[in-house]
C-alpha atoms as a PDB file:
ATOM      1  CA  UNK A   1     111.569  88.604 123.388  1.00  0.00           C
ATOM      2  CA  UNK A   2     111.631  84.593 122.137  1.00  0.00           C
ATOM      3  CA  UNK A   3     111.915  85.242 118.110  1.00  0.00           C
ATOM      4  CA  UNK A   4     111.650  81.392 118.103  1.00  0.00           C
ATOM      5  CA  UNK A   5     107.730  82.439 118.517  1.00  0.00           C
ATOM      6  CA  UNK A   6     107.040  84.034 115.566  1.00  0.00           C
ATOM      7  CA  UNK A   7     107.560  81.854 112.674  1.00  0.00           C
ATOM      8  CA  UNK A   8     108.188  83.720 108.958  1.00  0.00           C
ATOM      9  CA  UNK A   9     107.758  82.832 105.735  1.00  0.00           C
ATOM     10  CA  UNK A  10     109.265  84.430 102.680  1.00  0.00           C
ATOM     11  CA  UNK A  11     106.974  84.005  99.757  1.00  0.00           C
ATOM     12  CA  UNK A  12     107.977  85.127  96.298  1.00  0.00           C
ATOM     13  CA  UNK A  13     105.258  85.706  93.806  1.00  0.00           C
ATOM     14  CA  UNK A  14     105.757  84.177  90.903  1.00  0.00           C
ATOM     15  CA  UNK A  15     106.131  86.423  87.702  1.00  0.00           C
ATOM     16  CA  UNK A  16     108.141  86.875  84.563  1.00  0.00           C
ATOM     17  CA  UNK A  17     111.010  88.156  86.507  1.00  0.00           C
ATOM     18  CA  UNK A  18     110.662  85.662  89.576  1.00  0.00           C
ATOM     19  CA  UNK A  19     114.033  84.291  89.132  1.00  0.00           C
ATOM     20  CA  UNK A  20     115.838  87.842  89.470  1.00  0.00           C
ATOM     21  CA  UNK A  21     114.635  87.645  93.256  1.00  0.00           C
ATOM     22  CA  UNK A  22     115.090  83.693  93.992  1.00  0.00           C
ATOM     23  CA  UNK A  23     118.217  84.440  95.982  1.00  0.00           C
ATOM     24  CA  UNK A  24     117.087  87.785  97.522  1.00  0.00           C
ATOM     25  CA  UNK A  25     114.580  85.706  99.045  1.00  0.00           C
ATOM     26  CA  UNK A  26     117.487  82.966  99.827  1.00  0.00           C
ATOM     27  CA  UNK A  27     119.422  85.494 101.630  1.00  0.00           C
ATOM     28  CA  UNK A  28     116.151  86.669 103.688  1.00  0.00           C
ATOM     29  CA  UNK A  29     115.619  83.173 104.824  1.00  0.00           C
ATOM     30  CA  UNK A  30     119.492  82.711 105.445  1.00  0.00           C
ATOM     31  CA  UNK A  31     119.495  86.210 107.303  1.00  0.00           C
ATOM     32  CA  UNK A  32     116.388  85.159 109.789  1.00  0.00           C
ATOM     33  CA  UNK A  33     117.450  81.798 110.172  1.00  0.00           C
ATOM     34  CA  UNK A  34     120.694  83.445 111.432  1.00  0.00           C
ATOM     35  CA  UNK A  35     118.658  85.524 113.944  1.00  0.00           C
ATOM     36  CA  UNK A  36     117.133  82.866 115.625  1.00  0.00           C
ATOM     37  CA  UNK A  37     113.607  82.599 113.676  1.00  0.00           C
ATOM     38  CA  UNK A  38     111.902  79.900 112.027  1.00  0.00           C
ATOM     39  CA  UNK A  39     111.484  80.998 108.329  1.00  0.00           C
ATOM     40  CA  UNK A  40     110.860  79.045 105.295  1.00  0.00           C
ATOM     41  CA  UNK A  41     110.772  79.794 101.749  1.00  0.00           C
ATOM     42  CA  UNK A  42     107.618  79.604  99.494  1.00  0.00           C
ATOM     43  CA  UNK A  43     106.877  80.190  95.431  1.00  0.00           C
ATOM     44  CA  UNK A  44     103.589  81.023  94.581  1.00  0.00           C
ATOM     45  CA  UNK A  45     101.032  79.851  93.927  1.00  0.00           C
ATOM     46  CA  UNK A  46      99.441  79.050  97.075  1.00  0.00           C
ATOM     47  CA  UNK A  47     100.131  81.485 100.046  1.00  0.00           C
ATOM     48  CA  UNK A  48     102.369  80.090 102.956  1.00  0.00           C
ATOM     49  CA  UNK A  49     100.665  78.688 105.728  1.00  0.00           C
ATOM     50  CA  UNK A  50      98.075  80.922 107.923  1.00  0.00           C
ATOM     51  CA  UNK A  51     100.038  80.679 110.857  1.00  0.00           C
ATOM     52  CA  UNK A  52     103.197  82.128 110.119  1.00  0.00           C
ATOM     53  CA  UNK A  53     104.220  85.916 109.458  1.00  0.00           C
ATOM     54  CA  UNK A  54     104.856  86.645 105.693  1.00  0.00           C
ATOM     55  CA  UNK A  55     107.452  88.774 104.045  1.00  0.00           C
ATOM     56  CA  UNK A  56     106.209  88.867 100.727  1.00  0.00           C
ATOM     57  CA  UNK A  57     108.559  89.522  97.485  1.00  0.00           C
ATOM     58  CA  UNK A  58     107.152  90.862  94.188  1.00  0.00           C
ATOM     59  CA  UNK A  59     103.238  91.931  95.722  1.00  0.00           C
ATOM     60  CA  UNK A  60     103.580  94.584  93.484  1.00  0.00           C
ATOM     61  CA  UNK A  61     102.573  91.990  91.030  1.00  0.00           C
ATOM     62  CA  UNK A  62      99.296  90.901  92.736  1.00  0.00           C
ATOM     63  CA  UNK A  63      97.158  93.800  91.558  1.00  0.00           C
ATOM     64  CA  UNK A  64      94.549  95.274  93.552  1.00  0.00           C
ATOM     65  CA  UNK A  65      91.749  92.963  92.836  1.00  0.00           C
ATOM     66  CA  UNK A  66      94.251  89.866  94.095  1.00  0.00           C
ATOM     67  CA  UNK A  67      95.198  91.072  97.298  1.00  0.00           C
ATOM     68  CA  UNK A  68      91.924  90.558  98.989  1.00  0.00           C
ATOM     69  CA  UNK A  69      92.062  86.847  97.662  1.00  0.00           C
ATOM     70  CA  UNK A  70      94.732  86.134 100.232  1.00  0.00           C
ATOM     71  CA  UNK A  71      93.561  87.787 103.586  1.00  0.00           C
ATOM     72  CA  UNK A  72      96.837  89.475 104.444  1.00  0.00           C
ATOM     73  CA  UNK A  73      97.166  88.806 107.334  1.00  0.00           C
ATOM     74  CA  UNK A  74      97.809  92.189 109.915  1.00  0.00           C
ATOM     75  CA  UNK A  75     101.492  92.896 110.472  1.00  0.00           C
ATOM     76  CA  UNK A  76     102.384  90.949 106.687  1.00  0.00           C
ATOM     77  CA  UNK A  77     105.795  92.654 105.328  1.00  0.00           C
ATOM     78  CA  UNK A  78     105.029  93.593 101.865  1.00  0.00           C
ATOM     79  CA  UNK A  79     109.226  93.900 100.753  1.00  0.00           C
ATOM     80  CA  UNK A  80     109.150  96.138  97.610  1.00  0.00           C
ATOM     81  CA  UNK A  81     111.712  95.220  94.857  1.00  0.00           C
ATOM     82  CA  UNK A  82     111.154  97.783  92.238  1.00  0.00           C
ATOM     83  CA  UNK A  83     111.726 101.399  91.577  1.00  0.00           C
ATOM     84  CA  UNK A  84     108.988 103.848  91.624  1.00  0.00           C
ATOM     85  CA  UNK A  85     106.461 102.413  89.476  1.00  0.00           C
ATOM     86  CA  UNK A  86     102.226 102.902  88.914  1.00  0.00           C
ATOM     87  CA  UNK A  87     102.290  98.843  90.590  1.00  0.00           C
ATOM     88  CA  UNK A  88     103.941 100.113  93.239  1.00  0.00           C
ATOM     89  CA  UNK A  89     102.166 103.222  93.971  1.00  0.00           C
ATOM     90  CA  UNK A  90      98.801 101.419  93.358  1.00  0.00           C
ATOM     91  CA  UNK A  91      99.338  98.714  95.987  1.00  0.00           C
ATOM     92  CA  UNK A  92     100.532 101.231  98.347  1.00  0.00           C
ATOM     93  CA  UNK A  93      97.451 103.201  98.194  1.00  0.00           C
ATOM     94  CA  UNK A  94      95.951 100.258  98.367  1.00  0.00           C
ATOM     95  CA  UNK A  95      92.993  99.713 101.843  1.00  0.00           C
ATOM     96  CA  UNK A  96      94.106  96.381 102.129  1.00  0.00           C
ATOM     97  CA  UNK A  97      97.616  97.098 102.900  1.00  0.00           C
ATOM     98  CA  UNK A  98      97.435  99.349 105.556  1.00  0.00           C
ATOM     99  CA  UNK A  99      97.517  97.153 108.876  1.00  0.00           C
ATOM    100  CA  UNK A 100     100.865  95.750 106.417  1.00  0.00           C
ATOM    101  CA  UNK A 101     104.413  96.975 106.935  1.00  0.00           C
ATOM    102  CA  UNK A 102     105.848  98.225 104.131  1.00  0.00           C
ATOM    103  CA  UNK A 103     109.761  97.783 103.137  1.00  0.00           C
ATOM    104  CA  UNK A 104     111.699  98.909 100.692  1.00  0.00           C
ATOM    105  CA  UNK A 105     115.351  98.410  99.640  1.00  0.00           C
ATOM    106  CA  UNK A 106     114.926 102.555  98.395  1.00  0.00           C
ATOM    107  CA  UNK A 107     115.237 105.518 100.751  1.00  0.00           C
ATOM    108  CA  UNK A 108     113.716 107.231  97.761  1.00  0.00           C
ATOM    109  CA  UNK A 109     110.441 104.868  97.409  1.00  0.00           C
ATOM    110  CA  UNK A 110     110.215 104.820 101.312  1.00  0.00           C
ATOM    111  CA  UNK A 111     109.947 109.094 101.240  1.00  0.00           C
ATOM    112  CA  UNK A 112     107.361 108.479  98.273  1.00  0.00           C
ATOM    113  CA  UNK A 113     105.051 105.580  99.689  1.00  0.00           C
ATOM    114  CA  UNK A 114     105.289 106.906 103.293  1.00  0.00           C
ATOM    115  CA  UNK A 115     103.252 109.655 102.033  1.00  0.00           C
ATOM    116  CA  UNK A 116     100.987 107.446 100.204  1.00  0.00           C
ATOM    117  CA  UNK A 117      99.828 105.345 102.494  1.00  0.00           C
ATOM    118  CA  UNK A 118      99.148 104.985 106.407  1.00  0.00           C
ATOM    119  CA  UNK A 119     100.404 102.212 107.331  1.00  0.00           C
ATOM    120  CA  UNK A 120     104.650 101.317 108.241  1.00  0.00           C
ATOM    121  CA  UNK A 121     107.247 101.782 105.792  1.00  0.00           C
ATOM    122  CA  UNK A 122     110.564 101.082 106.535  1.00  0.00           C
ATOM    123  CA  UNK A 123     113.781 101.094 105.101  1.00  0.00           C
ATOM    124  CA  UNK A 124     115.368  97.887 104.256  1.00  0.00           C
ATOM    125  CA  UNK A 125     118.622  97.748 102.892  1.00  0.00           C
ATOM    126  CA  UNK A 126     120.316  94.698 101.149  1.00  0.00           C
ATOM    127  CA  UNK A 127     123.599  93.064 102.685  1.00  0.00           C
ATOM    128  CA  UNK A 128     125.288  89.417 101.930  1.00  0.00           C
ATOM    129  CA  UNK A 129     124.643  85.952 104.037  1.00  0.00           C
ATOM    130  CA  UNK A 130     128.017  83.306 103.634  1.00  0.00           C
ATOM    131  CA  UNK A 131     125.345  80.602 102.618  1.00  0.00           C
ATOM    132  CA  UNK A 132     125.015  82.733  99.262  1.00  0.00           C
ATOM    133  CA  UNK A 133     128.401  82.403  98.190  1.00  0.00           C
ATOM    134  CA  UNK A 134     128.491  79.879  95.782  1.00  0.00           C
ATOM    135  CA  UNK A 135     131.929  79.971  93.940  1.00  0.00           C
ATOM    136  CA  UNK A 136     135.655  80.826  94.820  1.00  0.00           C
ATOM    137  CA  UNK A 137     136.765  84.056  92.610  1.00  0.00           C
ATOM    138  CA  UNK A 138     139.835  82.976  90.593  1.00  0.00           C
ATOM    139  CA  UNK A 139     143.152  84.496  91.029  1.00  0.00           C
ATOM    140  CA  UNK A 140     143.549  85.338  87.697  1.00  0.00           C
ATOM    141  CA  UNK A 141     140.203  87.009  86.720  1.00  0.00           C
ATOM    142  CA  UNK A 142     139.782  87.728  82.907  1.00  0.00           C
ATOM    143  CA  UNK A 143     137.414  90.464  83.435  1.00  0.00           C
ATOM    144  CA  UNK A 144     137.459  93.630  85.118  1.00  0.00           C
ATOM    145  CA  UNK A 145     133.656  94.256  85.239  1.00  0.00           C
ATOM    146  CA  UNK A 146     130.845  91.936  84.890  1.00  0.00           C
ATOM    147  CA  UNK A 147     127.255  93.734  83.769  1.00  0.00           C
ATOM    148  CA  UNK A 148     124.349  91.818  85.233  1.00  0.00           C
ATOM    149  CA  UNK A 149     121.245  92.763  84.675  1.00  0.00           C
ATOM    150  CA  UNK A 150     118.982  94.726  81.194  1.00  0.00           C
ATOM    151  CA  UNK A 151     121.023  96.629  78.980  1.00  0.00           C
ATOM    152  CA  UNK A 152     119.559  99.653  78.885  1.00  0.00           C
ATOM    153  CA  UNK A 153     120.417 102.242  76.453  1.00  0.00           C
ATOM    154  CA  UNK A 154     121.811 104.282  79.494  1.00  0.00           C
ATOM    155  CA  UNK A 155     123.562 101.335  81.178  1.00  0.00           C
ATOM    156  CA  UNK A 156     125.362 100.578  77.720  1.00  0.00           C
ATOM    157  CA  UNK A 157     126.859 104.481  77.671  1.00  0.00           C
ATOM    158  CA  UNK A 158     128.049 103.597  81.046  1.00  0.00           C
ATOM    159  CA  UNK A 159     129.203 100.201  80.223  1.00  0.00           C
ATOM    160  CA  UNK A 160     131.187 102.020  77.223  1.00  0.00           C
ATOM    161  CA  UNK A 161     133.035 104.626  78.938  1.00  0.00           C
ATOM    162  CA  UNK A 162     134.397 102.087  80.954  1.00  0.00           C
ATOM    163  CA  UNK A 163     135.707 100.223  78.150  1.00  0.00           C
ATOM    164  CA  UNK A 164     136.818 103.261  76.824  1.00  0.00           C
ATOM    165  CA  UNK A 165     139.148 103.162  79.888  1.00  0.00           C
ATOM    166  CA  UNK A 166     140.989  99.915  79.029  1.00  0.00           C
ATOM    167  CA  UNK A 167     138.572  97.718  81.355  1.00  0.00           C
ATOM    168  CA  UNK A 168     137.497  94.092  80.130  1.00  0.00           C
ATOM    169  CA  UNK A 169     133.841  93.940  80.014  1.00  0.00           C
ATOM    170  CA  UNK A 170     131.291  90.936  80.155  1.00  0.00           C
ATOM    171  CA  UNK A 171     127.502  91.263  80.056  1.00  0.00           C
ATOM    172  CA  UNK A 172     125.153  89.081  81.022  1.00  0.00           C
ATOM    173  CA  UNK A 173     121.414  89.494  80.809  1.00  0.00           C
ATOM    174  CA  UNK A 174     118.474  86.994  81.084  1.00  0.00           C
ATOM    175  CA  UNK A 175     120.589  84.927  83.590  1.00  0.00           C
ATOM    176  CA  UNK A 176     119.176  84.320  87.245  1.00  0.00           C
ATOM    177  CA  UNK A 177     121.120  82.973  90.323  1.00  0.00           C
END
């Protein structure tokens, strides 16, 4: 089939964390693009344009009185970018989702919503697009591991027993793109 037909558009909801998942939805745009489809990238607020296919990042946000606000349109890819959480498991019970196709970067999530809800779930696992590199490494790096993300207590244990080992550390946290 012509995938120049269908066009896409990624649309990130916009929410505290919005910036963690800027270039996740980069690198879906880069990745369709790359297969031949027409995809552009939108930030809430304001839904992308009726006549394209969504893939939408972060509706875990929305909330189940929200959804119905936007007419999802049948065949809309809800992409799920958190862990098992009472957001997640209340939009996948959710009515309004069901004629949706549900992925998820989790094999566990995809076990747990496929029996949640009755519409497609599929696993969707995360790779790299060249257009996302955006530095050259240097040849003489200064650090052996670079933390990116929340500290959590159990992420610092981790973090510390690799230290223990000799290793350089550098943490960064509240830092997007």
């Amino acid at each position: 089939s012509d995938c120049t037909l269908v066009r896409l558009a990624v649309w990130l909801v916009k929410y505290t964390f919005i910036e963690a998942f800027h270039e996740l939805a980069q690198g879906f745009v880069f990745s369709l693009r790359r297969l031949g489809y027409e995809t552009d990238l939108y930030v809430q607020p304001g839904p992308p344009p009726p006549d394209t296919r969504w893939i939408i990042i972060g509706a875990h946000r929305f909330g189940t009185q929200e959804i119905p606000r936007y007419h999802l349109f049948r065949g809309t890819i809800l992409f799920n970018t958190e862990q098992s959480t009472p957001e997640m498991v209340t939009l996948a019970r959710s009515v309004d989702t069901t004629d949706c196709v549900w992925w998820d970067y989790s094999t566990k999530n995809v076990e747990i919503v496929r029996g949640l809800r009755g519409g497609p779930v599929v696993h969707c696992g995360l790779g790299f697009v060249p257009e996302l590199k955006r530095f050259t490494p240097r040849a003489d790096p200064t650090v052996d591991v670079l933390f990116y993300g929340s500290l959590s207590p159990r992420r610092a244990l981790a973090l510390a027993a690799i230290r223990e080992r000799g290793c350089t550390i550098r943490t960064l946290s509240n830092r997007w793109g």
